[in-house]
PDB file of N, CA and C in Angstrom:
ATOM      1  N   UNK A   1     112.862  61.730 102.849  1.00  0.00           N
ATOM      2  CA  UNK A   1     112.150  60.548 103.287  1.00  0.00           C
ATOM      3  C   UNK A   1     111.765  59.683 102.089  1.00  0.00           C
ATOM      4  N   UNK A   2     111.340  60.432 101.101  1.00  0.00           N
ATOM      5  CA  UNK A   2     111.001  59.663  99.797  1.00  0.00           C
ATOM      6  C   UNK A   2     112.130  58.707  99.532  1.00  0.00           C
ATOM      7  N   UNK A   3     113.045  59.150  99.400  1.00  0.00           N
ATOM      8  CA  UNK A   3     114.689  58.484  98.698  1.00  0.00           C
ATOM      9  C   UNK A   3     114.706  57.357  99.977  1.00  0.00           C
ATOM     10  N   UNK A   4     114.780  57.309 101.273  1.00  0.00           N
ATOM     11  CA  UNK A   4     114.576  56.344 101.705  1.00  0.00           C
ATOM     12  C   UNK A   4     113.508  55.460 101.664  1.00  0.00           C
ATOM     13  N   UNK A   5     112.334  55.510 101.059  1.00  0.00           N
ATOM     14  CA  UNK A   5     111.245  54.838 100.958  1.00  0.00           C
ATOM     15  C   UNK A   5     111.725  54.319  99.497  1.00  0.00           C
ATOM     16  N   UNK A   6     112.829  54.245  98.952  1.00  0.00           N
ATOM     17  CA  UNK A   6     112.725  53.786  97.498  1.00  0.00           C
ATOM     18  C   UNK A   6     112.935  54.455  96.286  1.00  0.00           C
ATOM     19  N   UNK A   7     112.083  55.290  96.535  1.00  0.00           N
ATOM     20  CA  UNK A   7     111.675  56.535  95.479  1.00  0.00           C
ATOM     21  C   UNK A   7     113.532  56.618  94.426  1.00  0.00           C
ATOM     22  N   UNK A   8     113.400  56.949  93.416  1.00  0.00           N
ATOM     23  CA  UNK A   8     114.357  57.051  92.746  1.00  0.00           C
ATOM     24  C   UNK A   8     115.008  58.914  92.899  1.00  0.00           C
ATOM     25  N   UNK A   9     116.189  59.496  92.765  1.00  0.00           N
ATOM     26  CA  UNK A   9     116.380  60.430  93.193  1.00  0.00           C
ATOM     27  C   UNK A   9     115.320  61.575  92.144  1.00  0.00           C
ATOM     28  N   UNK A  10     115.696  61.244  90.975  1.00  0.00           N
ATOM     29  CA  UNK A  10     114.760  62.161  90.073  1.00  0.00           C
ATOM     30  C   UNK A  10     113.175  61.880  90.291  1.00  0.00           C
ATOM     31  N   UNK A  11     112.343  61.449  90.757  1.00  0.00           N
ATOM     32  CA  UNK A  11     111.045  61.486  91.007  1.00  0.00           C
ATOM     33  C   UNK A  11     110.902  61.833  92.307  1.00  0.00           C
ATOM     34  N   UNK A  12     111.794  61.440  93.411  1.00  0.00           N
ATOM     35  CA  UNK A  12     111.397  62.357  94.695  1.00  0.00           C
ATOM     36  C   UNK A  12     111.602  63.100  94.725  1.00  0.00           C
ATOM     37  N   UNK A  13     112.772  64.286  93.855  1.00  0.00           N
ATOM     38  CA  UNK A  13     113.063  65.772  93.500  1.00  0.00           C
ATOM     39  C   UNK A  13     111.814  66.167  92.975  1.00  0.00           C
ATOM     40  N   UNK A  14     111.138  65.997  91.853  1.00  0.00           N
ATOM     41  CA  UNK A  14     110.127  66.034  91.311  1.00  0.00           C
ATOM     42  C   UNK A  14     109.030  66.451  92.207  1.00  0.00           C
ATOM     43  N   UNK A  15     108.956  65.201  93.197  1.00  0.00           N
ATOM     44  CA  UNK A  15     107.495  65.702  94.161  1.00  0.00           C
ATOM     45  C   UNK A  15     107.580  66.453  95.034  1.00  0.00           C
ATOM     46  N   UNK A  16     108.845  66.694  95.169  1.00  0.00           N
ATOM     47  CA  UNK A  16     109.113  67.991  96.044  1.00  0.00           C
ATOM     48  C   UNK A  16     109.445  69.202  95.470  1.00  0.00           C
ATOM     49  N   UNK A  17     109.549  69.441  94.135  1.00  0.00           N
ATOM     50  CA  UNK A  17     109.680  70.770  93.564  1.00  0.00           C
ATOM     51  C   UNK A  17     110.762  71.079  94.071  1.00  0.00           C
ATOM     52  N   UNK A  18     111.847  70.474  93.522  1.00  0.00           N
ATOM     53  CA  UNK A  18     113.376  70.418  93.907  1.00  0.00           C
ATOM     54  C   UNK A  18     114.193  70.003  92.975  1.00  0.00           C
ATOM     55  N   UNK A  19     115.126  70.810  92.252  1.00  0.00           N
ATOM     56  CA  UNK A  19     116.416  70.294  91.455  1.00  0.00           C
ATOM     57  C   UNK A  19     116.982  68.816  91.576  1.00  0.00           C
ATOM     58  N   UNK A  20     116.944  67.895  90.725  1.00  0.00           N
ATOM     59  CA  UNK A  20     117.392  66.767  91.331  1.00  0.00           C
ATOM     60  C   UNK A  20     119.013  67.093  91.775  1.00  0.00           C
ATOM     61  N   UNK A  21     120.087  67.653  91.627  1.00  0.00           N
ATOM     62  CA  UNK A  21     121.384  68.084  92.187  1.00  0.00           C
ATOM     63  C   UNK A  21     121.231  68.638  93.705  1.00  0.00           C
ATOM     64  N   UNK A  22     120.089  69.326  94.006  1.00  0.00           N
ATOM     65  CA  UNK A  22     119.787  69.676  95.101  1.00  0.00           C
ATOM     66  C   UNK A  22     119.969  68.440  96.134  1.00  0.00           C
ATOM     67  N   UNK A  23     118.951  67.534  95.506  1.00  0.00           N
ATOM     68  CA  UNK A  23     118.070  66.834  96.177  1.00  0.00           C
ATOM     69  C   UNK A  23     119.707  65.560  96.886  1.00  0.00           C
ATOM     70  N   UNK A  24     120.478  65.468  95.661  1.00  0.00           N
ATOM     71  CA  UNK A  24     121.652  64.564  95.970  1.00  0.00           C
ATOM     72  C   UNK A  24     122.515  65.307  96.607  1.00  0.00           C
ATOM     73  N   UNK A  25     122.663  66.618  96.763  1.00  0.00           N
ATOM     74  CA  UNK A  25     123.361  67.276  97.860  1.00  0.00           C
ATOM     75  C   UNK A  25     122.939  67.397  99.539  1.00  0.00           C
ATOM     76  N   UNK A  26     121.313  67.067  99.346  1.00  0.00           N
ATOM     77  CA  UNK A  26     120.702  66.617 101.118  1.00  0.00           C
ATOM     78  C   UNK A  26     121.365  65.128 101.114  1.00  0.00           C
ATOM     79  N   UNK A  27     120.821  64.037  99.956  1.00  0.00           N
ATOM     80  CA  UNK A  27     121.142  62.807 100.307  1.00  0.00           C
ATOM     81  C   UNK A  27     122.601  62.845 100.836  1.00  0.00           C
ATOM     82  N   UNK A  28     123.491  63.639 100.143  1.00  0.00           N
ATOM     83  CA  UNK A  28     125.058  63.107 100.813  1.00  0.00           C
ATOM     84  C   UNK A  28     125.317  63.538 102.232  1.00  0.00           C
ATOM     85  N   UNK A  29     124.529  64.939 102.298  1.00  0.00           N
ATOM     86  CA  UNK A  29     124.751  65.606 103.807  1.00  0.00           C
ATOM     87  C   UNK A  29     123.801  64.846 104.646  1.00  0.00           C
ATOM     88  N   UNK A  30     123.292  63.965 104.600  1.00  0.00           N
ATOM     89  CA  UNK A  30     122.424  62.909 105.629  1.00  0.00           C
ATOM     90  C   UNK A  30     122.961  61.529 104.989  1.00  0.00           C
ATOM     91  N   UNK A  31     123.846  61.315 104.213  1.00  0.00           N
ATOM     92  CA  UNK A  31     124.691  59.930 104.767  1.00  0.00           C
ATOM     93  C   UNK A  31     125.941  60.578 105.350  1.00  0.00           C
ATOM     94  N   UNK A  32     126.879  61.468 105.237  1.00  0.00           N
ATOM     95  CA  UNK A  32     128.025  62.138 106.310  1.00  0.00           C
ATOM     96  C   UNK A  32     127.391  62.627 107.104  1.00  0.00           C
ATOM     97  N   UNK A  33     126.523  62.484 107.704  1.00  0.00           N
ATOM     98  CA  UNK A  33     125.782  63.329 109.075  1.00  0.00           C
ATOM     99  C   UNK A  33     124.801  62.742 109.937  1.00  0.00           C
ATOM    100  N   UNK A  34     123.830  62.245 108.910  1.00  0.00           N
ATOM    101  CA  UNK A  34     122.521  61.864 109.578  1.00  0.00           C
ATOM    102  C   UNK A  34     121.658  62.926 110.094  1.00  0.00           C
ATOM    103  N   UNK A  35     120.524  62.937 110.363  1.00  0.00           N
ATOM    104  CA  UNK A  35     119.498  64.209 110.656  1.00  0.00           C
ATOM    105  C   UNK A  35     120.598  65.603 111.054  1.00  0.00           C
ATOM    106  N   UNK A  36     121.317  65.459 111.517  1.00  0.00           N
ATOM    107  CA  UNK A  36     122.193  66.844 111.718  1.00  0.00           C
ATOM    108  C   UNK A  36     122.648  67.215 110.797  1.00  0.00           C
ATOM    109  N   UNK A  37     123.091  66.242 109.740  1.00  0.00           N
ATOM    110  CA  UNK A  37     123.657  67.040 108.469  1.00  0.00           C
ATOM    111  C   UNK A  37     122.686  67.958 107.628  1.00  0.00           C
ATOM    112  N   UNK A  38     121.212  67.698 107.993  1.00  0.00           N
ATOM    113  CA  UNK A  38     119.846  68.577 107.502  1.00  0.00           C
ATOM    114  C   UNK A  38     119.924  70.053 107.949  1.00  0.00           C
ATOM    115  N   UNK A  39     120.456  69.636 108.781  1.00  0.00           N
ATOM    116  CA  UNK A  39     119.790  71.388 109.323  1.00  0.00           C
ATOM    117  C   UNK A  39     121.136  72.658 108.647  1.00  0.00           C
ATOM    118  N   UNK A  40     120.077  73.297 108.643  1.00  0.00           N
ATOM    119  CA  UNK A  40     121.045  74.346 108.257  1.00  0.00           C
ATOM    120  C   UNK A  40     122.277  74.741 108.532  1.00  0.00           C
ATOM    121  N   UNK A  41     123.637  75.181 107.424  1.00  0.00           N
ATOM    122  CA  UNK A  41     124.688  75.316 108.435  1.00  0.00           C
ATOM    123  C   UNK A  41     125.096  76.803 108.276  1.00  0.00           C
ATOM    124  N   UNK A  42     125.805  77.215 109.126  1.00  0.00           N
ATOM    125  CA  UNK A  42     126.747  78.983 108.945  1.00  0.00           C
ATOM    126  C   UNK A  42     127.169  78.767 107.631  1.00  0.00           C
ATOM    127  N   UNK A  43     126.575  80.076 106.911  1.00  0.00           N
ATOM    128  CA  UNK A  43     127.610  79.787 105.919  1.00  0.00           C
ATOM    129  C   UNK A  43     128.431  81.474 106.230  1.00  0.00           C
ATOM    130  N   UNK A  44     129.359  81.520 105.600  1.00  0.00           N
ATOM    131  CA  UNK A  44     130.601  82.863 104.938  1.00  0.00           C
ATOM    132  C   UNK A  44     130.001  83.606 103.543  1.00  0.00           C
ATOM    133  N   UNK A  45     129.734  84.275 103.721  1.00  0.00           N
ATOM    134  CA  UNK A  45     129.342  85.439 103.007  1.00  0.00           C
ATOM    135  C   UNK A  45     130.766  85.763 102.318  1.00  0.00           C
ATOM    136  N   UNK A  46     131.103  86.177 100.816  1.00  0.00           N
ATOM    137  CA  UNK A  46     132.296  86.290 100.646  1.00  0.00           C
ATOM    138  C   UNK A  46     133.979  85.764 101.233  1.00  0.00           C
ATOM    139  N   UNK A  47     134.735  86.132 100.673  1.00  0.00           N
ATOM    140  CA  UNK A  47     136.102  85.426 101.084  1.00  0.00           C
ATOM    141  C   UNK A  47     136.934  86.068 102.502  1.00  0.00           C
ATOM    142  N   UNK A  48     137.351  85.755 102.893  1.00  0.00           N
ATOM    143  CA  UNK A  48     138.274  86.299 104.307  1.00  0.00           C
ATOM    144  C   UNK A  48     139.084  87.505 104.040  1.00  0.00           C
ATOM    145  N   UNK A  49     138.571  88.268 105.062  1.00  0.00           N
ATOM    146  CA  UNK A  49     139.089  89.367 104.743  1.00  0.00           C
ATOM    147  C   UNK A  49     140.927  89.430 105.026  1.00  0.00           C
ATOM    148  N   UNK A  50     141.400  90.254 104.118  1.00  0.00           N
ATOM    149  CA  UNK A  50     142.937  90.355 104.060  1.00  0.00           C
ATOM    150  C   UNK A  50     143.704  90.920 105.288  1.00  0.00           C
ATOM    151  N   UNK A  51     142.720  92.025 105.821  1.00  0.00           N
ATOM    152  CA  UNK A  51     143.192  92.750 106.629  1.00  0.00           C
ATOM    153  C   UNK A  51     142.868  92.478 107.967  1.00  0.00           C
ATOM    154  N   UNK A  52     143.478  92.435 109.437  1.00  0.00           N
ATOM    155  CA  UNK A  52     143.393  91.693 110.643  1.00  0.00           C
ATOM    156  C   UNK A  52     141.997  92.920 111.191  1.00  0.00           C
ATOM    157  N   UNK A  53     141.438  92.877 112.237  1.00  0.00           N
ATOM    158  CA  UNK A  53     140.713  93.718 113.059  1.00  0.00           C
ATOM    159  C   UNK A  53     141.484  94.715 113.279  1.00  0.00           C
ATOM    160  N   UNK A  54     142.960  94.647 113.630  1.00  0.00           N
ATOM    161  CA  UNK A  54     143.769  95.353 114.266  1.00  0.00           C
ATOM    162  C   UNK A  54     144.112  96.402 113.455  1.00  0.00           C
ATOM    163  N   UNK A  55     144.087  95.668 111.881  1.00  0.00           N
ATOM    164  CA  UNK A  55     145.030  96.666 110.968  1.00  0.00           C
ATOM    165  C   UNK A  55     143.990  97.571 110.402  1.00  0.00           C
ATOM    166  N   UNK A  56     142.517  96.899 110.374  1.00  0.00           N
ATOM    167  CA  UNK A  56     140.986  98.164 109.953  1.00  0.00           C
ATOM    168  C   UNK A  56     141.223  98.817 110.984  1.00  0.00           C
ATOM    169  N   UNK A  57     141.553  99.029 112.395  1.00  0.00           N
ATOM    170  CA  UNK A  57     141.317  99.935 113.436  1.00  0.00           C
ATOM    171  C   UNK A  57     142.387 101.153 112.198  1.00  0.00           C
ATOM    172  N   UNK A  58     143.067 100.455 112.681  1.00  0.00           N
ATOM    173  CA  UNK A  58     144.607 101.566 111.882  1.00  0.00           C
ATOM    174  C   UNK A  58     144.268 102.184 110.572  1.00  0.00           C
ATOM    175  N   UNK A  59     143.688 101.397 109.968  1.00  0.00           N
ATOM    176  CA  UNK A  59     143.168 102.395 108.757  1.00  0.00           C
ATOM    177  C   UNK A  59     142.171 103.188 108.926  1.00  0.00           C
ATOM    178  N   UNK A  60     141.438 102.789 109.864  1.00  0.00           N
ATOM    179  CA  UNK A  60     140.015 103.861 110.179  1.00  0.00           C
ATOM    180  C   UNK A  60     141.111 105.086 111.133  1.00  0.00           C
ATOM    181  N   UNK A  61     141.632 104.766 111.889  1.00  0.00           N
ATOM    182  CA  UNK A  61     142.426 105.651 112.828  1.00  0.00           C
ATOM    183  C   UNK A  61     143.053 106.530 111.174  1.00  0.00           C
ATOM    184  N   UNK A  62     143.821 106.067 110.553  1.00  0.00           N
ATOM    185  CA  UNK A  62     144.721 107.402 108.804  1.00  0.00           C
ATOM    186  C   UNK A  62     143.359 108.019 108.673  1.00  0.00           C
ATOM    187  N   UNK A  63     142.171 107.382 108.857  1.00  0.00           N
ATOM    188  CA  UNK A  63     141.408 108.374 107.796  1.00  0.00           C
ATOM    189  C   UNK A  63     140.808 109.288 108.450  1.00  0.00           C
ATOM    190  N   UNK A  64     140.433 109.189 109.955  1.00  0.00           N
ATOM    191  CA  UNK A  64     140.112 109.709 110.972  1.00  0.00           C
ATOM    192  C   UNK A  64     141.140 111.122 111.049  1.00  0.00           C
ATOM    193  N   UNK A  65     142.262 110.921 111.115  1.00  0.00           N
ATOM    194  CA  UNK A  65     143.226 111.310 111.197  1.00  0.00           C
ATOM    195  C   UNK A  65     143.413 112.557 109.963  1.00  0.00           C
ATOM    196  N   UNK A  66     143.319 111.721 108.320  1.00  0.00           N
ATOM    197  CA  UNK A  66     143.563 112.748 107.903  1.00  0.00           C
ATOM    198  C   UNK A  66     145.128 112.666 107.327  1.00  0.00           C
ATOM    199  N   UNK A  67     145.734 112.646 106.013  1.00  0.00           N
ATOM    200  CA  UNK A  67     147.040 112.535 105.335  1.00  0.00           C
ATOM    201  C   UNK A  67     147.754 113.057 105.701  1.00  0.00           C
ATOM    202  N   UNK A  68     149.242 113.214 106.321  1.00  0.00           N
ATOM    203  CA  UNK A  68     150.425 113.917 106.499  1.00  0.00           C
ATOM    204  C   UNK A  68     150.873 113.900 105.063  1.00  0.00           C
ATOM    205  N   UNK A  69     151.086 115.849 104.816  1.00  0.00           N
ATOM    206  CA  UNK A  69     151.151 115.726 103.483  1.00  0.00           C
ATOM    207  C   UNK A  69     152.940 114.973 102.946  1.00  0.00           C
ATOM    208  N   UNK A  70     153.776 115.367 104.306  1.00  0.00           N
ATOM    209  CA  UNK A  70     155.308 115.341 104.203  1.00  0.00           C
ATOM    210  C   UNK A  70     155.215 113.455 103.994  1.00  0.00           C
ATOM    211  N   UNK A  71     154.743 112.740 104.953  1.00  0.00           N
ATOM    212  CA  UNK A  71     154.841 111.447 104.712  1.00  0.00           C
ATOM    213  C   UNK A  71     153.837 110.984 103.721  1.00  0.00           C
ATOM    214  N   UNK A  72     152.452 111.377 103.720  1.00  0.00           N
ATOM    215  CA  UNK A  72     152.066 110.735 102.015  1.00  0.00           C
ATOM    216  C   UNK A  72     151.743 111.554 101.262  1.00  0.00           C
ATOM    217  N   UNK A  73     152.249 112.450 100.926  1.00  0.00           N
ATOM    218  CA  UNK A  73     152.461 112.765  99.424  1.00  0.00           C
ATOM    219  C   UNK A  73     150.812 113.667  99.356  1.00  0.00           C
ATOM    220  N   UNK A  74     149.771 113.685  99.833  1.00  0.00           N
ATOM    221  CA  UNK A  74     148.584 114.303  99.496  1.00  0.00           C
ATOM    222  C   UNK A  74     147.864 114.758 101.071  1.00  0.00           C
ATOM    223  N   UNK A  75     146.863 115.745 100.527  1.00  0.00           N
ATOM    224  CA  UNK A  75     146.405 116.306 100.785  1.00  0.00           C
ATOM    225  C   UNK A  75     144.979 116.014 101.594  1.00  0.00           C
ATOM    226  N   UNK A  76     144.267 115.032 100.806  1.00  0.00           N
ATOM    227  CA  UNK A  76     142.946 114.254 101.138  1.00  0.00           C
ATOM    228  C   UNK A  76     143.100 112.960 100.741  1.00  0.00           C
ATOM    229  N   UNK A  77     142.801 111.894 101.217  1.00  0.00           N
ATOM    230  CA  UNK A  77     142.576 110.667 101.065  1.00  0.00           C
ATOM    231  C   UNK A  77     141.817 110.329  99.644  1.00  0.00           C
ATOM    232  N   UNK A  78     142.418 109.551  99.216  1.00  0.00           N
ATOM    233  CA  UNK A  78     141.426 108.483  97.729  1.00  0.00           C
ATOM    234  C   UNK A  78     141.924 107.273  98.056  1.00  0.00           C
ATOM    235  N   UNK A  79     140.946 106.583  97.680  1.00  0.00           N
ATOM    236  CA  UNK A  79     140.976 104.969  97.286  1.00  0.00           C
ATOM    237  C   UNK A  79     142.987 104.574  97.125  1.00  0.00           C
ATOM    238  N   UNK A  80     142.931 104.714  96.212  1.00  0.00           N
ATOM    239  CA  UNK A  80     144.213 104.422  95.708  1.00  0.00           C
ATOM    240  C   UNK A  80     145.458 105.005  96.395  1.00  0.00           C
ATOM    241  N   UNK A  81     145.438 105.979  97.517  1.00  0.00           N
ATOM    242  CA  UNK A  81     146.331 106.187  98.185  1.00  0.00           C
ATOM    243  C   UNK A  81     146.242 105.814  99.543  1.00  0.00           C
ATOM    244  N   UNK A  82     145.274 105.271  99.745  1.00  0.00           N
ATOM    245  CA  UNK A  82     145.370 104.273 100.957  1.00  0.00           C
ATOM    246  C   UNK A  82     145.393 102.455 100.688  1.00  0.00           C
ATOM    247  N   UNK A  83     145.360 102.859  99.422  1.00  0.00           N
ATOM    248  CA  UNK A  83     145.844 101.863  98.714  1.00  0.00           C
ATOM    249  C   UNK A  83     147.254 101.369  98.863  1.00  0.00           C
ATOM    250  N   UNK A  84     148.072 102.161  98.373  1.00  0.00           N
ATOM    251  CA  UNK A  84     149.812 101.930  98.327  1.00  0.00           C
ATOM    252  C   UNK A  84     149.292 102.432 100.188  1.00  0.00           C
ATOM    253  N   UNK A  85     149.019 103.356 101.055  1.00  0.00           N
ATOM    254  CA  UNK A  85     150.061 103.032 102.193  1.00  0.00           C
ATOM    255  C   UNK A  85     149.527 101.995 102.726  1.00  0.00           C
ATOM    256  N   UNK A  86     148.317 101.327 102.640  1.00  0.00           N
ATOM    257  CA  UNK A  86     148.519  99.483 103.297  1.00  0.00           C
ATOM    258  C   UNK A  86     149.249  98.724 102.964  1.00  0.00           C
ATOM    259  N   UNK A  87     149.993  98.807 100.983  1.00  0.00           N
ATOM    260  CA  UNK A  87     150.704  97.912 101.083  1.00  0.00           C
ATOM    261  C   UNK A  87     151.831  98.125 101.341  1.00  0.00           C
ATOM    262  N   UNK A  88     152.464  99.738 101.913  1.00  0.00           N
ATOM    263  CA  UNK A  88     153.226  99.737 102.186  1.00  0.00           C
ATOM    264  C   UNK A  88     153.796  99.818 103.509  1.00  0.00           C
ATOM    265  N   UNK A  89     152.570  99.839 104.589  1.00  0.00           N
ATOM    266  CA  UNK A  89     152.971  99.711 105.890  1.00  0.00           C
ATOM    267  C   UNK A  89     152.416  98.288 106.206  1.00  0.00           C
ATOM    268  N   UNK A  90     151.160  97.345 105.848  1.00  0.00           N
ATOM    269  CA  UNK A  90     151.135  96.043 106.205  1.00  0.00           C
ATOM    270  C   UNK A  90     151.549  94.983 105.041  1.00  0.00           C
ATOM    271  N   UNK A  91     152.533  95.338 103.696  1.00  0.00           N
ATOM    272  CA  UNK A  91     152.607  94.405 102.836  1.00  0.00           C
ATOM    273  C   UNK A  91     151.452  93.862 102.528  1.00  0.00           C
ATOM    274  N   UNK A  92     150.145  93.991 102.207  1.00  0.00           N
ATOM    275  CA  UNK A  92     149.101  93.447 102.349  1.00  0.00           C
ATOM    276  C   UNK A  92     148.131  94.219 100.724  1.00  0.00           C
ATOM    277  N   UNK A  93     148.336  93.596  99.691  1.00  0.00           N
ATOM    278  CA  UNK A  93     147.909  94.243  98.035  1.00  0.00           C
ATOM    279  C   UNK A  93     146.544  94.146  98.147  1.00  0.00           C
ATOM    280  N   UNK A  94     145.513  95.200  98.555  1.00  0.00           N
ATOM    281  CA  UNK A  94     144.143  95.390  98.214  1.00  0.00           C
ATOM    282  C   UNK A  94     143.990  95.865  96.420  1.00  0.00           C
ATOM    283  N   UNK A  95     143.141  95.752  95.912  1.00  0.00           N
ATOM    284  CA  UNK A  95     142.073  96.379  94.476  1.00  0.00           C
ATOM    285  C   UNK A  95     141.450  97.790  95.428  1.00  0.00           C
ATOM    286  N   UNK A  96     141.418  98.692  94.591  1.00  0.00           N
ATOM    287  CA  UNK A  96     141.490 100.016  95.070  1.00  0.00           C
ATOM    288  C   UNK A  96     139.774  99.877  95.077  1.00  0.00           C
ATOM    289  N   UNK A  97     139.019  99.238  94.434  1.00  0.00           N
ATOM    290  CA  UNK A  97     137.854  98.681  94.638  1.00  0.00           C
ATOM    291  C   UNK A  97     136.887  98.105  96.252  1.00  0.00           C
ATOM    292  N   UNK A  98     138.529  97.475  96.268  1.00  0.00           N
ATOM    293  CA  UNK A  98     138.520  96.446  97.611  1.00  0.00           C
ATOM    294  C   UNK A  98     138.592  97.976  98.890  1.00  0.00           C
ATOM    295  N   UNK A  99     139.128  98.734  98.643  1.00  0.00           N
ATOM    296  CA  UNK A  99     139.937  99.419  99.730  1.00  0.00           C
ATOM    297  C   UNK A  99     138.173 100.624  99.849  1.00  0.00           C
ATOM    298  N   UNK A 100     137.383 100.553  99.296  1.00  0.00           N
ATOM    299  CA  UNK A 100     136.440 101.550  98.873  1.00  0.00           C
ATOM    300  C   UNK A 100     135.396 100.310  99.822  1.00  0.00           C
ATOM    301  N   UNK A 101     135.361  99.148  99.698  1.00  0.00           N
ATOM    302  CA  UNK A 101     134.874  98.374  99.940  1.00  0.00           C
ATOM    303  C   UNK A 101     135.008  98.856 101.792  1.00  0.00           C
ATOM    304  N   UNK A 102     136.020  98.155 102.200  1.00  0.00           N
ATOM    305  CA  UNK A 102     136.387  98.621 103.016  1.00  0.00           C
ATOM    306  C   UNK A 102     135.942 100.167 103.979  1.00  0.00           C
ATOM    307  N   UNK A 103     136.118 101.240 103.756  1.00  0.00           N
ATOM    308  CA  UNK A 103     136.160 102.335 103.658  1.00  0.00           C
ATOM    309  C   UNK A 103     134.066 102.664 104.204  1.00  0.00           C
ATOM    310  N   UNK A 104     133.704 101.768 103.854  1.00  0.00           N
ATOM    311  CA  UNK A 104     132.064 101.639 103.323  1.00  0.00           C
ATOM    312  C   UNK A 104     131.754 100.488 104.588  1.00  0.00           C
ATOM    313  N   UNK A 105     132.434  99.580 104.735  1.00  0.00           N
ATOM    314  CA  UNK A 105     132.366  98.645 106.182  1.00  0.00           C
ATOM    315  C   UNK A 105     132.542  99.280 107.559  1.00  0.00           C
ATOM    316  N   UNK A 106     133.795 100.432 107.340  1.00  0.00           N
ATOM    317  CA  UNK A 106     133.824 100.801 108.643  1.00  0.00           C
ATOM    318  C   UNK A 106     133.311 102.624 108.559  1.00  0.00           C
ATOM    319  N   UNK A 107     132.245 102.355 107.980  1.00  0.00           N
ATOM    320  CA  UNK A 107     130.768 103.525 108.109  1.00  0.00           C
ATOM    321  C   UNK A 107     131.802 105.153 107.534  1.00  0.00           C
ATOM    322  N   UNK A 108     133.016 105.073 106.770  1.00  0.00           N
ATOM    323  CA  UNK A 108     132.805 106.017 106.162  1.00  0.00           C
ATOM    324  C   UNK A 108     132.302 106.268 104.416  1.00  0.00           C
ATOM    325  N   UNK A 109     132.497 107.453 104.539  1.00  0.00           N
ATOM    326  CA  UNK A 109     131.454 107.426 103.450  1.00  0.00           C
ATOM    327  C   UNK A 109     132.145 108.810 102.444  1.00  0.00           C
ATOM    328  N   UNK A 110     132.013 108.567 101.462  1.00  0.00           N
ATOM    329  CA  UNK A 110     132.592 109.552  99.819  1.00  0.00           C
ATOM    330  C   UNK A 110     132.820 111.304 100.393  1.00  0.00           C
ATOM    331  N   UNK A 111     132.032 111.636 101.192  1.00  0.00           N
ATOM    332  CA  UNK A 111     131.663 113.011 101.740  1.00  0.00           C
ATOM    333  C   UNK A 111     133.278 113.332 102.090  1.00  0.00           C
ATOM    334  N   UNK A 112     133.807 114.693 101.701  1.00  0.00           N
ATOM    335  CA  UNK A 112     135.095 114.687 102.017  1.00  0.00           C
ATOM    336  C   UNK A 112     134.741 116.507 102.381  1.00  0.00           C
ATOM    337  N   UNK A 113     135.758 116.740 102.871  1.00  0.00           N
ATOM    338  CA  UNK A 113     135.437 118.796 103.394  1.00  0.00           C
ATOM    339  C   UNK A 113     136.309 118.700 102.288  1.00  0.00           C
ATOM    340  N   UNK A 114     136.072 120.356 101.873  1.00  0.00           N
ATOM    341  CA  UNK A 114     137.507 120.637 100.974  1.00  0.00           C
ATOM    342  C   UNK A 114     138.961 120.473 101.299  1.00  0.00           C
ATOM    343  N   UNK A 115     139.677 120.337 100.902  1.00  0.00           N
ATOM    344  CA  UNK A 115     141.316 120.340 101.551  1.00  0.00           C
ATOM    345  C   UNK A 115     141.766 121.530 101.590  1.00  0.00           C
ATOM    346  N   UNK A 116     142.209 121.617 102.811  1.00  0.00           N
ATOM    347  CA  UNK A 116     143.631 122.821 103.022  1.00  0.00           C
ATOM    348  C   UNK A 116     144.751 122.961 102.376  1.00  0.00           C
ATOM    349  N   UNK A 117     145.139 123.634 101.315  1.00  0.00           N
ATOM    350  CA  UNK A 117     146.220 123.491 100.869  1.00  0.00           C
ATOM    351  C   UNK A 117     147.433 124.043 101.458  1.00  0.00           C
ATOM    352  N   UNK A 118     148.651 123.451 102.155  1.00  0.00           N
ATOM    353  CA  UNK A 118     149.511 124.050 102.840  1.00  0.00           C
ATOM    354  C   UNK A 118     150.273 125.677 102.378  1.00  0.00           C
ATOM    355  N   UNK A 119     150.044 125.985 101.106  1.00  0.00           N
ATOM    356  CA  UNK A 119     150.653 126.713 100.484  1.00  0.00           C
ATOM    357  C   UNK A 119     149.857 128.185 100.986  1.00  0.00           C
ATOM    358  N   UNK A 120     148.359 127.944 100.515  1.00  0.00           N
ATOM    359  CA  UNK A 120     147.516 128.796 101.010  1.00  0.00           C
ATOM    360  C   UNK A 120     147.269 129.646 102.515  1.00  0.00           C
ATOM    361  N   UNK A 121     147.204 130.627 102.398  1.00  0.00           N
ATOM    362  CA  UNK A 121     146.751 131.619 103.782  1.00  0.00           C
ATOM    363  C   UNK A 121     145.482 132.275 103.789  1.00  0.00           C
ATOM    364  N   UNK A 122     144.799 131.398 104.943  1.00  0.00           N
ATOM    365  CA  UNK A 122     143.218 132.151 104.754  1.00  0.00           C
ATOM    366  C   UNK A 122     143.054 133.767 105.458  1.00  0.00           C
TER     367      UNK A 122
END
């Protein structure tokens, strides 16, 4: 309201205890908007995720599941080997970071039982 009363942008930032950059980022979103451009908008929390709904079901379903040692190569799941099989069943290159990330979204968690080793007889 100040900036429309005159006020210069750096002294109505001022009396409002406001960054003047702030203050020219309301002014532009209330000349492209007008009072609607004020109000708060949705924002996105981080970048879009890589992987569809469809294809986290499928990865929660491998881990649920548990490694076929003949088709991947191990025994218990790590980061990095569900790593290569996303990119090798959805072409789709996660950071083994990213895939832990993941892993932590759809509520599992580091806790692993020991592995069965096929070789072994209990």
């Amino acid at each position: 309201a100040l900036v429309l009363d005159g006020w210069s942008r750096e002294a109505a930032a001022e009396a409002c205890a406001m960054d003047r950059q702030t203050l020219r980022d309301w002014v532009h979103r209330y000349n492209e908007s007008g009072l609607d451009g004020l109000s708060n908008r949705p924002r996105r929390n981080g970048p879009h995720p890589r992987l569809s709904a469809e294809q986290q079901a499928a990865v929660a379903k491998w881990v649920e599941q548990g490694p076929d040692l003949e088709r991947d190569g191990v025994v218990r799941w790590r980061c990095i080997d569900l790593q290569r099989r996303i990119m090798r069943v959805f072409d789709v290159s996660l950071h083994e970071r990213t895939v832990g990330k993941l892993l932590r979204k759809l509520s599992f968690r580091r806790l692993s039982v020991r592995p069965q080793y096929p070789q072994t007889v209990p």
